[in-house]
N, C-alpha and C. Protein backbone atom coordinates (compact mmCIF):
# COMPACT_ATOMS: atom_id res chain seq x y z
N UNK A 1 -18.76 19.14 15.83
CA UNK A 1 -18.38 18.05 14.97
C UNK A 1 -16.92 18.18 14.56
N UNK A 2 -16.17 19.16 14.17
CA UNK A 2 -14.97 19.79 13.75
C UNK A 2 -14.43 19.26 15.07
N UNK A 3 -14.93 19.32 16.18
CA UNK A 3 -14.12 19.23 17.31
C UNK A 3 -13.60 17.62 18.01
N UNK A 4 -14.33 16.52 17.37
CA UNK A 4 -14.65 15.29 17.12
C UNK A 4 -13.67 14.72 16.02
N UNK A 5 -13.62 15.14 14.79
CA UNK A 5 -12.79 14.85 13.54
C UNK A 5 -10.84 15.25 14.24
N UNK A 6 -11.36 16.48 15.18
CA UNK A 6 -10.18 16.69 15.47
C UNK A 6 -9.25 15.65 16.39
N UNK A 7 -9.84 15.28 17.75
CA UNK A 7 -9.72 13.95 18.25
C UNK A 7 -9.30 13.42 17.54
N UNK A 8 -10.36 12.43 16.66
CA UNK A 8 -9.87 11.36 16.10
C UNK A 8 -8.45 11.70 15.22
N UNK A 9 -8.77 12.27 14.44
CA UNK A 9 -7.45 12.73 13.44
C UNK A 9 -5.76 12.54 14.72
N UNK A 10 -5.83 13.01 15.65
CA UNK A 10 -5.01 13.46 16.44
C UNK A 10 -4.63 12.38 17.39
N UNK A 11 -5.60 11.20 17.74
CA UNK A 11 -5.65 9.71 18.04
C UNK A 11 -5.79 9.02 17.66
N UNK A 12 -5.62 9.33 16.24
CA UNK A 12 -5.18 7.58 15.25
C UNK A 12 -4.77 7.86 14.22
N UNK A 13 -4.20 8.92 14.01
CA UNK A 13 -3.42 9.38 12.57
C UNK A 13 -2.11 8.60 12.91
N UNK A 14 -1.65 7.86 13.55
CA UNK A 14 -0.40 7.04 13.72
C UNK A 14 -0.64 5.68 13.13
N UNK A 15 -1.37 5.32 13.73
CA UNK A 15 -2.62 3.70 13.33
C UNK A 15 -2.41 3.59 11.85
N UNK A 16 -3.49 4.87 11.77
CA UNK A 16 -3.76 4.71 9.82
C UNK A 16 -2.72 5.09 9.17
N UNK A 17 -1.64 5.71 9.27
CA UNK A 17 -0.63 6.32 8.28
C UNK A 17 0.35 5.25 8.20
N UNK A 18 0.62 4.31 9.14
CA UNK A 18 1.66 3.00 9.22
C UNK A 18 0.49 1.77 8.59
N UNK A 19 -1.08 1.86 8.73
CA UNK A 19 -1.64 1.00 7.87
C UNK A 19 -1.63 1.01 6.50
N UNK A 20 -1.36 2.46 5.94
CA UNK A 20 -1.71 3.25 4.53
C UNK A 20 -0.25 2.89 3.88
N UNK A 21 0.84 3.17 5.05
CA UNK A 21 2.18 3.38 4.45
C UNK A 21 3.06 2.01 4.24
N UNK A 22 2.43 0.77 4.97
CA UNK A 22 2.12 -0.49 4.91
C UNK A 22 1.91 -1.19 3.21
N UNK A 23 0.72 -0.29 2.73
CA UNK A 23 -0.04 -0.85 1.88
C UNK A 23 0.79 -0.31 0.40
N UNK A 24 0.86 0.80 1.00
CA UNK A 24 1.60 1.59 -0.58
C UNK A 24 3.44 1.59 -0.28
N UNK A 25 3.91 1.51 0.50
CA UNK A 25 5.24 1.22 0.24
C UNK A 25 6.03 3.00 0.38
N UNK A 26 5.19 4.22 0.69
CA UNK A 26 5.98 5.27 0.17
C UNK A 26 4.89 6.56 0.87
N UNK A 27 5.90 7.01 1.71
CA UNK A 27 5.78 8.31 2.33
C UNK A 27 4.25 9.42 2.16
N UNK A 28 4.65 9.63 1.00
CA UNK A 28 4.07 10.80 0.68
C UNK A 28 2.14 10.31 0.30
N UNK A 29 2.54 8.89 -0.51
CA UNK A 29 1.39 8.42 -0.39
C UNK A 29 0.38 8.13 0.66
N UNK A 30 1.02 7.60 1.37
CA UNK A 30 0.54 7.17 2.87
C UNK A 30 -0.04 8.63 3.40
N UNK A 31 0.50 9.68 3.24
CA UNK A 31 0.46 11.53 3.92
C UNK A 31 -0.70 11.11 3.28
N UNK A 32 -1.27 11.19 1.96
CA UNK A 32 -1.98 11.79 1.08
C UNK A 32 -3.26 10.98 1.70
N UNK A 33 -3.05 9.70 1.84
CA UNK A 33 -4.43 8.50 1.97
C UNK A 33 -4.90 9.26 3.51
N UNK A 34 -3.99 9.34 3.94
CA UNK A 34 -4.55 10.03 5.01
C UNK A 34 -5.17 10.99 5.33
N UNK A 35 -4.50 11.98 4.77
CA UNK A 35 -5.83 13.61 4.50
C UNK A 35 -7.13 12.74 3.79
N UNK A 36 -6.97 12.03 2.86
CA UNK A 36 -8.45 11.53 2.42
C UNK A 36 -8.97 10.53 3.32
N UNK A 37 -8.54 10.19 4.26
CA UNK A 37 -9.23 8.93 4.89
C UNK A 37 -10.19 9.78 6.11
N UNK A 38 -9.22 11.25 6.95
CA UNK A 38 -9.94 11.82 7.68
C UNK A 38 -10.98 12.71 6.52
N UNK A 39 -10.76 13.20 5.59
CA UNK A 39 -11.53 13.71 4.38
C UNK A 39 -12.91 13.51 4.88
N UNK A 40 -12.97 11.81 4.35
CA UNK A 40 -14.28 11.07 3.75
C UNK A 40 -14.88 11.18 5.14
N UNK A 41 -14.03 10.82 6.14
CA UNK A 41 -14.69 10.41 7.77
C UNK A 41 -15.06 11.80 8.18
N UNK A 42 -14.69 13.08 8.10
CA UNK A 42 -15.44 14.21 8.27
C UNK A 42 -17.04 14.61 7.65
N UNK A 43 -16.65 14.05 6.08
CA UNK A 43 -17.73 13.84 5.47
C UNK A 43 -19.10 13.33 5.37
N UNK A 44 -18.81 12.18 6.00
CA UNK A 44 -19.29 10.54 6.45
C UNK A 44 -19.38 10.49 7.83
N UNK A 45 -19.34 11.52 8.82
CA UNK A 45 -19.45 11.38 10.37
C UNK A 45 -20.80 10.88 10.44
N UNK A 46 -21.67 11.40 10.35
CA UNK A 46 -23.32 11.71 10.95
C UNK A 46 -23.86 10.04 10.08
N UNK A 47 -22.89 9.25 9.23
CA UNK A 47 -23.77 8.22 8.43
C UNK A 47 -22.74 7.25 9.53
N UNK A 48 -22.03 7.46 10.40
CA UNK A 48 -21.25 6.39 11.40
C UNK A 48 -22.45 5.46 11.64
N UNK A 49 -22.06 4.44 11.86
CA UNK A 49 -23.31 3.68 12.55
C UNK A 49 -22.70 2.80 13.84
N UNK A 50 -21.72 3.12 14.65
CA UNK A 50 -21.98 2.86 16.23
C UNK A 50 -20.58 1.51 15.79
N UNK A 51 -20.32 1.30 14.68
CA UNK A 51 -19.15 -0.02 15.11
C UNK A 51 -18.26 0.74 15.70
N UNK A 52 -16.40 -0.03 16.38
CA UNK A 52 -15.79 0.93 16.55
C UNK A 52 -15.28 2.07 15.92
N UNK A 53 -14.89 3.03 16.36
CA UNK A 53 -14.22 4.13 15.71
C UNK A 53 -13.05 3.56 15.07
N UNK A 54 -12.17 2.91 15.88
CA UNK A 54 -11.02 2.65 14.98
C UNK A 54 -11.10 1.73 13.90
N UNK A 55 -11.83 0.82 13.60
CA UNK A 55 -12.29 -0.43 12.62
C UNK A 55 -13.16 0.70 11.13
N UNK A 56 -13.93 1.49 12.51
CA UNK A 56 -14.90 1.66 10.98
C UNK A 56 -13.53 3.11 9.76
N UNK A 57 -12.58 3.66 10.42
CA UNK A 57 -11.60 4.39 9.72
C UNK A 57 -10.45 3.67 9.44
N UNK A 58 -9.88 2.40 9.81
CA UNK A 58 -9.26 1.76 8.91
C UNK A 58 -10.44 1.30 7.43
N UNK A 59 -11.62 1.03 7.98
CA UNK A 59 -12.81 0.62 6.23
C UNK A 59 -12.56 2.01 5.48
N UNK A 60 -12.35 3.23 6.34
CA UNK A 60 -12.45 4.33 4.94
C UNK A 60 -11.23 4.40 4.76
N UNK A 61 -9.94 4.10 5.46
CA UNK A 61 -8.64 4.26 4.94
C UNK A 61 -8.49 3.26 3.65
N UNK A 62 -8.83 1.96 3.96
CA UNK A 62 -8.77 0.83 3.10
C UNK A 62 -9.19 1.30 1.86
N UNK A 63 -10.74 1.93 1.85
CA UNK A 63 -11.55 2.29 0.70
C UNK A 63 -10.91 3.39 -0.37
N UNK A 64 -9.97 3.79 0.45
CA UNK A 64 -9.18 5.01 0.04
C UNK A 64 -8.17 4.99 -0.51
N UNK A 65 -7.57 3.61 -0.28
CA UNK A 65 -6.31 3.00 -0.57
C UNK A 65 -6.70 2.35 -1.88
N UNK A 66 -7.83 1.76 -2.06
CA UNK A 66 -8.53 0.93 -3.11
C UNK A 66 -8.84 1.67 -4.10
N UNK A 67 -9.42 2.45 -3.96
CA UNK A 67 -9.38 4.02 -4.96
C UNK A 67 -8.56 4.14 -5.64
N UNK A 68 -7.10 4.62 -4.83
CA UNK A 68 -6.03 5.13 -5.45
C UNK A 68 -5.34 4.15 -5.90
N UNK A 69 -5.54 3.06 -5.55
CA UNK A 69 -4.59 1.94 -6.02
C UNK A 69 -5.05 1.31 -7.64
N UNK A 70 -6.75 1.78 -8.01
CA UNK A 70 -6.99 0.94 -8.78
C UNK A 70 -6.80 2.52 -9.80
N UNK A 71 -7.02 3.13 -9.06
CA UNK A 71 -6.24 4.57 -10.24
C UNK A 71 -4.61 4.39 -11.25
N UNK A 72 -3.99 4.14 -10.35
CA UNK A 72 -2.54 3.93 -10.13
C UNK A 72 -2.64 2.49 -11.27
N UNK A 73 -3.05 2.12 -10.78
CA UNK A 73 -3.36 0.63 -11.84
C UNK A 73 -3.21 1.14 -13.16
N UNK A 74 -4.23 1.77 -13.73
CA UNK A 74 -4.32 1.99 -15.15
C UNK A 74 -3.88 2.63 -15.27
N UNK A 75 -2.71 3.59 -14.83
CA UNK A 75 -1.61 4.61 -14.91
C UNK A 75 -0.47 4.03 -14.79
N UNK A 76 -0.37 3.32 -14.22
CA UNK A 76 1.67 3.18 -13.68
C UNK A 76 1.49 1.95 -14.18
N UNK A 77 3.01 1.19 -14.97
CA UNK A 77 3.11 -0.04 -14.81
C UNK A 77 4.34 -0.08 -14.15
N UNK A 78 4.52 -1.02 -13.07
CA UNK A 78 5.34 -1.07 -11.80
C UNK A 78 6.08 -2.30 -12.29
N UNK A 79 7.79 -2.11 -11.95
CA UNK A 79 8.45 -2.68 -12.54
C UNK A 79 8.95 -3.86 -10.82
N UNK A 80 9.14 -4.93 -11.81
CA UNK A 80 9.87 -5.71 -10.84
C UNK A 80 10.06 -5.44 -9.07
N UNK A 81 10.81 -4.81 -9.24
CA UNK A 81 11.85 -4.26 -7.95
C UNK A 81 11.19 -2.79 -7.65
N UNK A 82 9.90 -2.76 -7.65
CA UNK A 82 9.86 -1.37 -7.78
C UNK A 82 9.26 -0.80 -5.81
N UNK A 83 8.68 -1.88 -5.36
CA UNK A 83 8.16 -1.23 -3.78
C UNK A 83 9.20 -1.62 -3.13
N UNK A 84 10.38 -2.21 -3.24
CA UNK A 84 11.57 -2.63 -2.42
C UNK A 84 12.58 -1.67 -2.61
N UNK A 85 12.87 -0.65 -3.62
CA UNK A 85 13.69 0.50 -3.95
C UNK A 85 12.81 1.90 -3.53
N UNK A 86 11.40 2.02 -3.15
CA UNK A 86 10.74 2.51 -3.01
C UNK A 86 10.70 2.70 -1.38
N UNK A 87 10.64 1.10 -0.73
CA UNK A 87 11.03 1.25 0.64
C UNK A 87 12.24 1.47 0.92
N UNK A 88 13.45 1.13 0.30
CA UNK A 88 14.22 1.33 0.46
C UNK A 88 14.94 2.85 0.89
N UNK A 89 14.29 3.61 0.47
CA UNK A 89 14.48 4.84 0.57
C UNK A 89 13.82 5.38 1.65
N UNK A 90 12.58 4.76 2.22
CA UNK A 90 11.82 5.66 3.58
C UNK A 90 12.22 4.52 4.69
N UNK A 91 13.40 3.34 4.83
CA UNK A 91 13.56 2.93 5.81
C UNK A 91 13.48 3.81 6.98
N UNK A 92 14.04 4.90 6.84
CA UNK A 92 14.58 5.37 8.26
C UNK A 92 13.18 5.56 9.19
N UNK A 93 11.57 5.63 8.47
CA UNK A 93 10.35 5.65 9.47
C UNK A 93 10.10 5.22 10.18
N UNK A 94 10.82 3.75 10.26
CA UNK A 94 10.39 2.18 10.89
C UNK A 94 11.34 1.52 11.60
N UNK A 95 12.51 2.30 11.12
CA UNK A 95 13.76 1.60 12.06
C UNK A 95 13.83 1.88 13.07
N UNK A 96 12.69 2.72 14.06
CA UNK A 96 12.71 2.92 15.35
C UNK A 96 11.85 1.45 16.27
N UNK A 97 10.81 1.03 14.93
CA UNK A 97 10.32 -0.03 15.39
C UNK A 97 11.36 -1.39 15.53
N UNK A 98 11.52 -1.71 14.57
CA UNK A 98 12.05 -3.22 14.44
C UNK A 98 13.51 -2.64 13.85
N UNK A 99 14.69 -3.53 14.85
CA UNK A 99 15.97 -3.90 13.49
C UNK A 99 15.23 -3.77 11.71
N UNK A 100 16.48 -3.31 11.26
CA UNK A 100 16.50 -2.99 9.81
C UNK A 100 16.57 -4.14 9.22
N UNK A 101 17.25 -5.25 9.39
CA UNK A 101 17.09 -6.67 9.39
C UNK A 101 15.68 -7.49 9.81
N UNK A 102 15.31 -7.27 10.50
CA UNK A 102 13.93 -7.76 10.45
C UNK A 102 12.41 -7.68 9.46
N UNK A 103 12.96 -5.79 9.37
CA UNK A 103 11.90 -5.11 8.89
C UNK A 103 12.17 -5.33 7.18
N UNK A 104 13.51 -5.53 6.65
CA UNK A 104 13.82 -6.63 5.69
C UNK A 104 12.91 -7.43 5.20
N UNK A 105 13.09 -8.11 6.65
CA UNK A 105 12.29 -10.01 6.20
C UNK A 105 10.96 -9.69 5.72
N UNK A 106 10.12 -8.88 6.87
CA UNK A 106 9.16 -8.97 6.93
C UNK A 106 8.60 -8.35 5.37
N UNK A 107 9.21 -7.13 4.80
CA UNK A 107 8.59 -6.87 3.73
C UNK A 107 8.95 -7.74 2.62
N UNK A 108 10.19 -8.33 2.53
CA UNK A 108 10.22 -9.06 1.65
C UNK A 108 9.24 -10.33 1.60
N UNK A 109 8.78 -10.57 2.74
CA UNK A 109 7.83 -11.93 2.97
C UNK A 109 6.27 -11.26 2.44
N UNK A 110 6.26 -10.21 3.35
CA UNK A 110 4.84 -9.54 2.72
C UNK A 110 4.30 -9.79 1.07
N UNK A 111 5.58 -8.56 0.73
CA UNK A 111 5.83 -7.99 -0.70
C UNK A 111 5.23 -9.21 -1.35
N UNK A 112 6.02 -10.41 -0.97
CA UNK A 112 5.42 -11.65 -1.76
C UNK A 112 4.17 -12.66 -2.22
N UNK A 113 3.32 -11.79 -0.61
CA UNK A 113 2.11 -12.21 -0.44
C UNK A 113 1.04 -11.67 -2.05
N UNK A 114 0.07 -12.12 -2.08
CA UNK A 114 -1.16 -11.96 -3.27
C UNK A 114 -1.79 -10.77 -2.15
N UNK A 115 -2.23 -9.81 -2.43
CA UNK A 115 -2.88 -8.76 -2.05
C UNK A 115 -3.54 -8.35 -0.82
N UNK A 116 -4.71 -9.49 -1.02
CA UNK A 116 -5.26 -9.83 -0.36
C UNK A 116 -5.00 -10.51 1.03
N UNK A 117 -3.90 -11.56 0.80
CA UNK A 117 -3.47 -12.30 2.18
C UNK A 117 -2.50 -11.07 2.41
N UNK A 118 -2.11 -10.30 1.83
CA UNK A 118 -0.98 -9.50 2.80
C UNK A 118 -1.76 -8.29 3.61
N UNK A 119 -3.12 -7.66 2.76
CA UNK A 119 -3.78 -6.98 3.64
C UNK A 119 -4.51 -7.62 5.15
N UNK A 120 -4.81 -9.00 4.57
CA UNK A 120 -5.73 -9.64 5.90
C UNK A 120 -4.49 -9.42 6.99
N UNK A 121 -3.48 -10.35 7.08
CA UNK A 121 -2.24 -9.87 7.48
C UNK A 121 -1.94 -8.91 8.19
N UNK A 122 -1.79 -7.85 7.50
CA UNK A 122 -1.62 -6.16 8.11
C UNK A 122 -2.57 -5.93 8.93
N UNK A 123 -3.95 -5.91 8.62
CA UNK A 123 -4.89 -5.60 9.65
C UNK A 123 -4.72 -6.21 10.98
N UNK A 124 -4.95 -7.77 10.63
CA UNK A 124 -4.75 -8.44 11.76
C UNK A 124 -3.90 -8.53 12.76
N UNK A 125 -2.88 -9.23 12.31
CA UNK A 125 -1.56 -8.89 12.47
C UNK A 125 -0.52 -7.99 13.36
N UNK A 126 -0.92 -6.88 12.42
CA UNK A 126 -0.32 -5.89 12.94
C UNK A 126 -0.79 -4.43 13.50
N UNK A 127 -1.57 -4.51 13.07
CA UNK A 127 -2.52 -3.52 13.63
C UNK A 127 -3.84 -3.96 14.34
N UNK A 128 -4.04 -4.94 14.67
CA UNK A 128 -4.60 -5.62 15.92
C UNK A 128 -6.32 -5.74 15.66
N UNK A 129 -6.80 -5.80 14.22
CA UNK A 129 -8.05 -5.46 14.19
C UNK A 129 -8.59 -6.97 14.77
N UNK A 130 -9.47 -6.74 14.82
CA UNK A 130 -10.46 -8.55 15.18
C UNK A 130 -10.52 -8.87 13.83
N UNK A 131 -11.08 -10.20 13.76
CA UNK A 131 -10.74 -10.67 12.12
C UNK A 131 -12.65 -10.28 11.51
N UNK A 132 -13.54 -10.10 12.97
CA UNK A 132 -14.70 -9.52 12.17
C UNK A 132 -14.75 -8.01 12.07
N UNK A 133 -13.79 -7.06 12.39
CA UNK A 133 -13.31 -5.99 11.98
C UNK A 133 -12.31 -5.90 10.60
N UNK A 134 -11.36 -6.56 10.49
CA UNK A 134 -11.08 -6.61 9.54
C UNK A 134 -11.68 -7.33 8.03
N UNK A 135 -12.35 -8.16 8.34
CA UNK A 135 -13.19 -8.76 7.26
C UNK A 135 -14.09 -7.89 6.42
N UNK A 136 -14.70 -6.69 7.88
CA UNK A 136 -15.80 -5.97 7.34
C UNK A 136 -14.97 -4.31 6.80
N UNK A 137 -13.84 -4.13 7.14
CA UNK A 137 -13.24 -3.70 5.70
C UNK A 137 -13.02 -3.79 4.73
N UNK A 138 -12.55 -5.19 4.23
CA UNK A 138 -12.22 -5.48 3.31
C UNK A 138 -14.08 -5.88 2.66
N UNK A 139 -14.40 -5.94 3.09
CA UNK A 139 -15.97 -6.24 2.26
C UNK A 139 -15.86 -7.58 2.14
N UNK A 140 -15.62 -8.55 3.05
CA UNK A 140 -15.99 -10.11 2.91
C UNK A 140 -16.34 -10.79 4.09
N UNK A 141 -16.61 -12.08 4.09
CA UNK A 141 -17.40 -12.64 5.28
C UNK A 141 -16.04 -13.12 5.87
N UNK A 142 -16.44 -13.22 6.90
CA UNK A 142 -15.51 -13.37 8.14
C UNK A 142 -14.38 -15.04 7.70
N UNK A 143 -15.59 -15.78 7.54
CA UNK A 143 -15.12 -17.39 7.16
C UNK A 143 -13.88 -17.09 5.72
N UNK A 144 -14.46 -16.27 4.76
CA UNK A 144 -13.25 -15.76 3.54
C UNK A 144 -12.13 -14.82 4.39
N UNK A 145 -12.54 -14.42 5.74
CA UNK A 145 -11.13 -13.33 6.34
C UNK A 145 -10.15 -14.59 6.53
N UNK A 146 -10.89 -15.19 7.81
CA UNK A 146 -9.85 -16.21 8.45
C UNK A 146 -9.13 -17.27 7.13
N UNK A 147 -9.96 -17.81 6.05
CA UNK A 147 -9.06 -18.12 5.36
C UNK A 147 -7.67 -17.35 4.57
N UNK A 148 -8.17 -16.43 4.11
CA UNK A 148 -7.39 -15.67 3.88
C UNK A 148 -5.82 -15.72 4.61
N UNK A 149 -6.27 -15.07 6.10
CA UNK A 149 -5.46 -14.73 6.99
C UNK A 149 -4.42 -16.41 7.47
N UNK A 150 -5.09 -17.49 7.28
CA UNK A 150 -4.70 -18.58 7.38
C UNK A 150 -3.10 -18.74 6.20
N UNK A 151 -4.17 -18.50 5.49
CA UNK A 151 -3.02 -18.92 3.63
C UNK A 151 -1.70 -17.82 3.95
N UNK A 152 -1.96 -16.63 4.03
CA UNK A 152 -1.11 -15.63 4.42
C UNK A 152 -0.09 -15.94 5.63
N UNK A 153 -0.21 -16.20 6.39
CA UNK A 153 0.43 -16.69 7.33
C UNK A 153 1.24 -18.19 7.38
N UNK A 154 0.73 -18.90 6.73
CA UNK A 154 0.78 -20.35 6.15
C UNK A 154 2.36 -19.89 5.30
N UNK A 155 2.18 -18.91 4.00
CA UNK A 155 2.99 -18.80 2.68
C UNK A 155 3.89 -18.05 4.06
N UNK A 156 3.94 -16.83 4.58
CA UNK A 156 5.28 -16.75 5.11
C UNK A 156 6.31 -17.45 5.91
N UNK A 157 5.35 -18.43 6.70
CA UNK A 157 6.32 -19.28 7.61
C UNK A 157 6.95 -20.46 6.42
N UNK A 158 5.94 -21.10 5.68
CA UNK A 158 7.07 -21.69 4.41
C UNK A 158 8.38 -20.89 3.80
N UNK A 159 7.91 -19.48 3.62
CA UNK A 159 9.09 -18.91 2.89
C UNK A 159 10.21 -18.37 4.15
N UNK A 160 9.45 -18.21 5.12
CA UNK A 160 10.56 -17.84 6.32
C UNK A 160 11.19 -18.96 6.55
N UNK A 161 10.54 -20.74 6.88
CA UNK A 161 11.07 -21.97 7.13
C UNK A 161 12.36 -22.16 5.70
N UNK A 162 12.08 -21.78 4.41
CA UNK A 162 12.75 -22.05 3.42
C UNK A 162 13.90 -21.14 3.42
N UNK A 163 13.93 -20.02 3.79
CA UNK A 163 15.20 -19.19 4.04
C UNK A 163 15.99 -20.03 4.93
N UNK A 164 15.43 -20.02 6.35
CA UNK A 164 16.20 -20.67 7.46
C UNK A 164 17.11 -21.68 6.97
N UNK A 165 16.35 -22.75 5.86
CA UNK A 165 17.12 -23.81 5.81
C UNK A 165 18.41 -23.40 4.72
N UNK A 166 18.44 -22.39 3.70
CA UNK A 166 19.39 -22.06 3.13
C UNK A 166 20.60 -21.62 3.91
């Protein structure tokens, strides 16, 4: 079983740490969601029930993220400008992916999103889940994903169309 956790850990610790580091904006966090996401899934192997491997450990990364986030909630109050000075500082992870200019837009378009449409988003999006994989992370029916994922996509091309025209 150790030898299984190891695999996975070792073939999709890239996946989940750019999904985690996505969600929280900051390095070390993203490290951390991750030791707990393979954590729980070491824990939680033998209760797998046959969906994919990669869908059903983005649901415990997510769950993990949700945790800490609603921790963080009643602890931190987060100022204004606070995940854009935050990214600002771990650009250099991502600038192998996209221009620094792009990767800009995109968080500033994100950043702007309501929670929810920016996670449907990420999953989908960008990390390629199906929308009945991603739905069944987030704990909702598929018909509430695709809307979701609709509105989300909808609000950035307005705010991307509204830049353009400035």
């Amino acid at each position: 079983m150790k030898e299984s956790i190891d695999r996975l850990y070792q073939h999709y610790f890239q996946d989940i740490y750019r999904f985690l580091f996505s969600l929280s904006y900051d390095h070390y966090t993203a490290e951390d969601l991750v030791q707990e996401t393979f954590f729980r899934a070491y824990l939680h192997l033998e209760h797998y029930d046959g969906e994919t491997v990669k869908s059903w450990l983005f649901s415990v990364a997510y769950r993990a993220y949700i945790d800490y986030y609603r921790k963080q909630k009643r602890v931190v109050i987060k100022e204004q400008g606070f995940f854009s000075t935050v990214f600002d500082s771990k650009k250099a992870l991502l600038e192998s992916i996209i221009t620094k200019e792009e990767m800009n837009e995109i968080i500033t378009l994100l950043d702007s999103l309501p929670e929810k449409h920016k996670t449907s988003v990420l999953l989908h999006d960008f990390h390629g889940l199906s929308q009945a994989e991603a739905a069944e992370i987030m704990h909702i029916q598929k018909s509430h994903f695709k809307v979701l994922l609709f509105r989300g996509r909808q609000a950035i091309r307005r705010r991307k169309a509204g830049d353009h025209e400035r």
